[in-house]
N, C-alpha and C. Protein backbone atom coordinates (compact mmCIF):
# COMPACT_ATOMS: atom_id res chain seq x y z
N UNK A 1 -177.43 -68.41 64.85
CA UNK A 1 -178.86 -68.33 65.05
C UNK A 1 -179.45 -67.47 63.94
N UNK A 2 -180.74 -68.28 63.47
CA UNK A 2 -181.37 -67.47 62.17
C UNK A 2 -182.59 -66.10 62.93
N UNK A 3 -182.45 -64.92 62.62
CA UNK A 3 -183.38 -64.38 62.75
C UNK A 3 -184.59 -64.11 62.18
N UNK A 4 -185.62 -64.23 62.01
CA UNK A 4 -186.80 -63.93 60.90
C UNK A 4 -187.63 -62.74 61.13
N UNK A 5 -187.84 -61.67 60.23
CA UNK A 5 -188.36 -60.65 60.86
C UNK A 5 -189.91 -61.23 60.96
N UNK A 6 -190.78 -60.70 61.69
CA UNK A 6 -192.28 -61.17 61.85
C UNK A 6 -192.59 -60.06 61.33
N UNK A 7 -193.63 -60.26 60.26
CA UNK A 7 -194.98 -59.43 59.87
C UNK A 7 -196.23 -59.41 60.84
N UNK A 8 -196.36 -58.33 61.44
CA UNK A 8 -197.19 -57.91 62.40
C UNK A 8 -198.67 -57.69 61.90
N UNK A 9 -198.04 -57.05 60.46
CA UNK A 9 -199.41 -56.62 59.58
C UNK A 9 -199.94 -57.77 58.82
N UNK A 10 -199.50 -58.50 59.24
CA UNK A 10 -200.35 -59.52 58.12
C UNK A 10 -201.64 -59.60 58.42
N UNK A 11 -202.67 -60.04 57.33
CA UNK A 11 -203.96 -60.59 58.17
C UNK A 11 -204.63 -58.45 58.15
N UNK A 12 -204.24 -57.76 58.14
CA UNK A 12 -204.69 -56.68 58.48
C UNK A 12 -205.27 -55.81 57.11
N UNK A 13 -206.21 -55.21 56.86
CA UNK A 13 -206.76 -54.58 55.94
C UNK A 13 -206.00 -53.40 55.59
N UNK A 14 -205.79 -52.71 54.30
CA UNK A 14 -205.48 -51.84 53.89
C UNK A 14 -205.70 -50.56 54.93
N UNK A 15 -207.03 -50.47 54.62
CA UNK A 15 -207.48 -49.79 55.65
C UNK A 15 -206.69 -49.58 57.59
N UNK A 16 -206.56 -50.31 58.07
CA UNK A 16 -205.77 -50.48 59.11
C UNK A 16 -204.91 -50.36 58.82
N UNK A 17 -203.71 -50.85 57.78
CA UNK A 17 -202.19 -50.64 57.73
C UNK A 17 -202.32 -49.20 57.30
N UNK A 18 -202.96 -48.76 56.93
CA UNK A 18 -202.96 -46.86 56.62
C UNK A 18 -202.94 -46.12 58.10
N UNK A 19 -203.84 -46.44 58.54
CA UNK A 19 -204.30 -46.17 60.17
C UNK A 19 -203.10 -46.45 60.96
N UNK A 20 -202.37 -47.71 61.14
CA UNK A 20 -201.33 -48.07 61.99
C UNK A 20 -200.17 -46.82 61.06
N UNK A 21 -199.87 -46.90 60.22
CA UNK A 21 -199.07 -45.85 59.40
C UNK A 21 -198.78 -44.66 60.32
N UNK A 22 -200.09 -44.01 60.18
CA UNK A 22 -200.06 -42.50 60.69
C UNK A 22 -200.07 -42.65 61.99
N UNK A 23 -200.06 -43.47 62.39
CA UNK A 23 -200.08 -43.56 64.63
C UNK A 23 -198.59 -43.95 64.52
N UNK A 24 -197.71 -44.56 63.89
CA UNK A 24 -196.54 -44.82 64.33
C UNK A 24 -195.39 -43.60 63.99
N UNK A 25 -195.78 -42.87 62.83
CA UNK A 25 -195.23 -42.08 62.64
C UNK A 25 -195.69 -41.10 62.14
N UNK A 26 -196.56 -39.68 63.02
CA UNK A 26 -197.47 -38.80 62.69
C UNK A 26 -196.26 -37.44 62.24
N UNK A 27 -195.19 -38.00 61.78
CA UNK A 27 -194.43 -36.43 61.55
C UNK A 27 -194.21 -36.49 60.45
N UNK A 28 -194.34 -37.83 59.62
CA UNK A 28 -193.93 -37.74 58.48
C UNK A 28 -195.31 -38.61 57.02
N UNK A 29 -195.78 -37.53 57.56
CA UNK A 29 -197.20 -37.82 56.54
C UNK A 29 -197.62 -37.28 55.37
N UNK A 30 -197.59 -37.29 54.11
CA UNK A 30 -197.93 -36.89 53.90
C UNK A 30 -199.78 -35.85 53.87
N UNK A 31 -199.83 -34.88 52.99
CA UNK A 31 -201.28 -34.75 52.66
C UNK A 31 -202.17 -35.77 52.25
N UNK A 32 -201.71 -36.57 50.54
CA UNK A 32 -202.38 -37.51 50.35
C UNK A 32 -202.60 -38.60 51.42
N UNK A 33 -202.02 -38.97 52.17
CA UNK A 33 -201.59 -40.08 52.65
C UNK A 33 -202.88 -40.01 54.03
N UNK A 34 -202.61 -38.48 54.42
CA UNK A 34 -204.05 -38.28 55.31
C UNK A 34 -205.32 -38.32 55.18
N UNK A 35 -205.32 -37.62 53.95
CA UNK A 35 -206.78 -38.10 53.12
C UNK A 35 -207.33 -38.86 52.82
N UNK A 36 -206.80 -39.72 52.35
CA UNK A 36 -207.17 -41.22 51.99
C UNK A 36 -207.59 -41.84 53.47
N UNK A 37 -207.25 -41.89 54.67
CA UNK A 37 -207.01 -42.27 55.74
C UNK A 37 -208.73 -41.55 56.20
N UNK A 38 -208.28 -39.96 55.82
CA UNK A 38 -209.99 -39.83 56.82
C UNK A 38 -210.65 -40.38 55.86
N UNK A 39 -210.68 -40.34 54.68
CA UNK A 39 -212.12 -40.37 53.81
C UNK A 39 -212.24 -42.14 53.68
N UNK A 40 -211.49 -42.76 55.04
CA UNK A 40 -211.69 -44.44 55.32
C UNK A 40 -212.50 -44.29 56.19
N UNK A 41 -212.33 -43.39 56.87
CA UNK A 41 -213.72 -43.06 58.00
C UNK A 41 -214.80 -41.86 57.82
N UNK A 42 -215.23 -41.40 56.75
CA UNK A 42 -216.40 -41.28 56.48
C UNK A 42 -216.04 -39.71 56.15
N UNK A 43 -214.65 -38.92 56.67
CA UNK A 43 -214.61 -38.10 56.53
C UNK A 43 -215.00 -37.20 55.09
N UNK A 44 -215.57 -35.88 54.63
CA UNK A 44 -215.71 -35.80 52.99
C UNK A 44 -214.82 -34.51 52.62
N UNK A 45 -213.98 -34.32 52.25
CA UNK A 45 -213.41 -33.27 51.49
C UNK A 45 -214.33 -32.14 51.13
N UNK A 46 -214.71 -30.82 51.19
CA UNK A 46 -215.84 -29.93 51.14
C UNK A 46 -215.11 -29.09 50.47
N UNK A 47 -214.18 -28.70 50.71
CA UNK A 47 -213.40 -27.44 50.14
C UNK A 47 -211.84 -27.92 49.98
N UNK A 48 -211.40 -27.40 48.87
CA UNK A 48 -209.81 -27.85 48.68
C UNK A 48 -208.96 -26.31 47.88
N UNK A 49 -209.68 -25.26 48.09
CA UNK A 49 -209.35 -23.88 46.86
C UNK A 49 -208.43 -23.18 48.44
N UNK A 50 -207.10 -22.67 47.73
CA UNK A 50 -206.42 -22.23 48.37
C UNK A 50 -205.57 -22.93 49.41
N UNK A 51 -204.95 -22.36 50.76
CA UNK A 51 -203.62 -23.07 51.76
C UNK A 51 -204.09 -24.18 52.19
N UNK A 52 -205.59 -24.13 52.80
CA UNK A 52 -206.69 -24.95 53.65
C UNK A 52 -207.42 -25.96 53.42
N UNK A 53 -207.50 -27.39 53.12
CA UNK A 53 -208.48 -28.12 52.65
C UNK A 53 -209.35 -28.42 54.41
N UNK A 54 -210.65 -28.49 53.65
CA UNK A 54 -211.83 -28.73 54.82
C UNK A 54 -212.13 -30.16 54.46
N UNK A 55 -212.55 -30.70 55.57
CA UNK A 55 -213.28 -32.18 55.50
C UNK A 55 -214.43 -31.83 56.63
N UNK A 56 -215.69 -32.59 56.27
CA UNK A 56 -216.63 -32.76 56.86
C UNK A 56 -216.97 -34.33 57.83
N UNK A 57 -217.71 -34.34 59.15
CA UNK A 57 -217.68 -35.49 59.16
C UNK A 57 -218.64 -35.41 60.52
N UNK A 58 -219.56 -36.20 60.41
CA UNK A 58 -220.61 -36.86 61.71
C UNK A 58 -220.08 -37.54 62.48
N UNK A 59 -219.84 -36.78 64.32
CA UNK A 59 -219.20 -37.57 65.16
C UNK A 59 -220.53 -37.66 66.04
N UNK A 60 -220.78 -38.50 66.61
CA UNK A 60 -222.26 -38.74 67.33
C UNK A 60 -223.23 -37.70 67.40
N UNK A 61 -223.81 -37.95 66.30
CA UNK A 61 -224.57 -37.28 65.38
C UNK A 61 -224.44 -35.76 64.86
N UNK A 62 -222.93 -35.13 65.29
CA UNK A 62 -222.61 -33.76 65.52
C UNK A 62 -221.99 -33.63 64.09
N UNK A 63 -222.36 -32.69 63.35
CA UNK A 63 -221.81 -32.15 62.40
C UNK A 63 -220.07 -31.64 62.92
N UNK A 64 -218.74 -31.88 62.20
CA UNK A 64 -217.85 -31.55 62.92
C UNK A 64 -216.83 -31.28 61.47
N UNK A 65 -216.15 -30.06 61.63
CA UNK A 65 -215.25 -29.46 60.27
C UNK A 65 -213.86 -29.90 60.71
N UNK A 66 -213.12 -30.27 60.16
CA UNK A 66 -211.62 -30.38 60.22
C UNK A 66 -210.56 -29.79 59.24
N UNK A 67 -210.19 -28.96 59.33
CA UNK A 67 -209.26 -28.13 58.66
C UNK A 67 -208.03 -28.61 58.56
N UNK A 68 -207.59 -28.66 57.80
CA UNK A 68 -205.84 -28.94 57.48
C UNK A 68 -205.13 -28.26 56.44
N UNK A 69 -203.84 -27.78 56.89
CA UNK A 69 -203.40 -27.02 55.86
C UNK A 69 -202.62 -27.80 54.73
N UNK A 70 -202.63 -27.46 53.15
CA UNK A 70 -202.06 -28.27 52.43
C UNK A 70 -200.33 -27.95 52.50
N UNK A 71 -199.96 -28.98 53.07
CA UNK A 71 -198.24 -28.50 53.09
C UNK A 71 -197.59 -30.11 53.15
N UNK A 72 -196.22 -30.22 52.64
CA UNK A 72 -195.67 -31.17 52.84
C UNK A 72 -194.50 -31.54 53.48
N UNK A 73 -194.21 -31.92 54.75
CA UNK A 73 -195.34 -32.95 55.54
C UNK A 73 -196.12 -32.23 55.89
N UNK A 74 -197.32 -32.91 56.56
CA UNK A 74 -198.37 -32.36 57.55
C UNK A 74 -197.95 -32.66 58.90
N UNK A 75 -197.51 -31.32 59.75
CA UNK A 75 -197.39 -31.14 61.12
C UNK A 75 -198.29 -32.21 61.81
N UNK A 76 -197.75 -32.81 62.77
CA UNK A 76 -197.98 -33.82 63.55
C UNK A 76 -198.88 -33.11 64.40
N UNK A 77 -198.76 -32.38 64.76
CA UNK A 77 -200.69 -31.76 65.70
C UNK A 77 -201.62 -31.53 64.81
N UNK A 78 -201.56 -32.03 63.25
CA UNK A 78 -202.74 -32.10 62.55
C UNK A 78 -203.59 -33.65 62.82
N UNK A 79 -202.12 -34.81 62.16
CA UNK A 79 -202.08 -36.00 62.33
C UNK A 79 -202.75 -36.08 63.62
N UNK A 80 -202.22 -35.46 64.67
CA UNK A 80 -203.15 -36.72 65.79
C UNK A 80 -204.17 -35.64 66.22
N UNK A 81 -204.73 -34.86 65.54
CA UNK A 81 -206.10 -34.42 65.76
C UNK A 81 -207.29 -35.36 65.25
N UNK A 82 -206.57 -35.89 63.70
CA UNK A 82 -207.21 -37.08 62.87
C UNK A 82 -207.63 -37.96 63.23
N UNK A 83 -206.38 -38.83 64.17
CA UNK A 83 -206.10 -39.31 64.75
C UNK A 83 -207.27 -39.12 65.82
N UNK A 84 -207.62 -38.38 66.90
CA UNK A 84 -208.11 -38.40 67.77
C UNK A 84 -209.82 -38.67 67.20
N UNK A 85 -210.01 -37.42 66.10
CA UNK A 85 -211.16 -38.17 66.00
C UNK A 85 -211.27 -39.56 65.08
N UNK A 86 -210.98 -40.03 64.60
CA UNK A 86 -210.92 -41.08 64.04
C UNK A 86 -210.83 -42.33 65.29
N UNK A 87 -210.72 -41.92 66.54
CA UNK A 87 -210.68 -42.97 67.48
C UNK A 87 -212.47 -42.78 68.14
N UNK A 88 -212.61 -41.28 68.07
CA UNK A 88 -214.01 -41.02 68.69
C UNK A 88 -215.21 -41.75 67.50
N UNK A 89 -214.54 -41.72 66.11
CA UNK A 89 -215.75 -42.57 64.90
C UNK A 89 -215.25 -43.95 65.69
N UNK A 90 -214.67 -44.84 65.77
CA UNK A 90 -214.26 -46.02 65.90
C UNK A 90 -215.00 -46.31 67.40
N UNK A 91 -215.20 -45.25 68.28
CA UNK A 91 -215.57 -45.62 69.27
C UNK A 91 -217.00 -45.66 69.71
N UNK A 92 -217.62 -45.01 68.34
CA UNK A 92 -219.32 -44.70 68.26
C UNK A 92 -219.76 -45.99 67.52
N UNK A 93 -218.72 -46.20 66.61
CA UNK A 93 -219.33 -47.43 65.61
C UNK A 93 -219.18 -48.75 66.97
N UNK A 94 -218.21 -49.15 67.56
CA UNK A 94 -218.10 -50.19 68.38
C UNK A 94 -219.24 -50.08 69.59
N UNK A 95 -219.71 -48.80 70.08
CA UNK A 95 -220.80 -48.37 71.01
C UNK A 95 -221.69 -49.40 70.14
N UNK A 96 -222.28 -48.99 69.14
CA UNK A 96 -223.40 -49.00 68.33
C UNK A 96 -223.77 -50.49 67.51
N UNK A 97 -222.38 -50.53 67.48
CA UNK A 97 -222.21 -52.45 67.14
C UNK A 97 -222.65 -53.29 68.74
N UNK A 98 -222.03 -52.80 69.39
CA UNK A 98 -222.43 -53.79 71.38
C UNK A 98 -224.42 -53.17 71.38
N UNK A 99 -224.36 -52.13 71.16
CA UNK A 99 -225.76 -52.14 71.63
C UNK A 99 -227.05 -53.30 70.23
N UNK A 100 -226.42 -53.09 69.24
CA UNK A 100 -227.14 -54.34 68.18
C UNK A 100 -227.07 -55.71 68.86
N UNK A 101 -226.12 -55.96 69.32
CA UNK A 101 -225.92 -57.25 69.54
C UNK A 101 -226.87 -57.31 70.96
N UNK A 102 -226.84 -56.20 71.46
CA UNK A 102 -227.71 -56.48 73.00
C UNK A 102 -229.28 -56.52 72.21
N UNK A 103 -229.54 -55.80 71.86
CA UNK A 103 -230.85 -55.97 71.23
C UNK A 103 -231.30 -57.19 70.32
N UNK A 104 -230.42 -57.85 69.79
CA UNK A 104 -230.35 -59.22 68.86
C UNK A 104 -230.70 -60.17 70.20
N UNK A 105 -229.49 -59.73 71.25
CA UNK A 105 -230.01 -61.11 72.06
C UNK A 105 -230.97 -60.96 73.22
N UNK A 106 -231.69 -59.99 72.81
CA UNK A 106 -233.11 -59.40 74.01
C UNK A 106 -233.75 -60.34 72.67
N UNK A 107 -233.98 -60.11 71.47
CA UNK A 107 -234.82 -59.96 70.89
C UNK A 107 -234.67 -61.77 71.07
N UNK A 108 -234.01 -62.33 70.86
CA UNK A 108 -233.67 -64.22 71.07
C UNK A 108 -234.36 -64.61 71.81
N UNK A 109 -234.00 -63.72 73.12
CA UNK A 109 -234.34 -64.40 74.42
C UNK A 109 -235.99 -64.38 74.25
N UNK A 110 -236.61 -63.24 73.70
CA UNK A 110 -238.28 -63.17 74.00
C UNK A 110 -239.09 -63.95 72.88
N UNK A 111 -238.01 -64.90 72.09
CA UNK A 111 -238.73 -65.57 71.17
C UNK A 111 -239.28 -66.82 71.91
């Protein structure tokens, strides 16, 4: 019997295979590798001088700082802090996408 491995990721954006990356394995991340990842979600780098880099980032409408220390790897209770908010951006943008579409089809219906 032939086995074939399946590509799961196919079909999936850069963006997402970075994202699926750090959720399958948050212990072995690098720094770069996190960065690139927030600054896919809007996060901005503010400060990088010294142990600590800062990122900035608007979570429903809240100004919000995220600290991480520069080390290699990055401790996995950094990763799924990222992680966590990066689910709370994903979950404001999908809010905010359903409420357009409700208003698109109010706005249909009263034509």
């Amino acid at each position: 019997m032939l086995f074939t491995k399946i590509d799961y990721t196919r079909g999936m954006s850069k963006r997402q295979k970075r994202l699926q990356k750090l959720r399958q394995n948050p212990k072995n991340v690098s720094f770069d590798e996190l960065r690139v990842v927030l600054e896919d979600f809007g996060f901005e780098l503010v400060r990088s001088n010294g142990s600590h880099h800062s990122f900035n980032v608007i979570i429903n409408g809240e100004p919000r700082l995220f600290v991480v220390p520069y080390k290699h790897p990055i401790k996995a209770v950094y990763v799924r802090e990222a992680l966590d908010l990066i689910d709370k951006i994903q979950q404001e943008q999908t809010q905010t996408t359903l409420e357009e579409i409700q208003e698109d089809d109010e706005d249909a219906t009263n034509d």
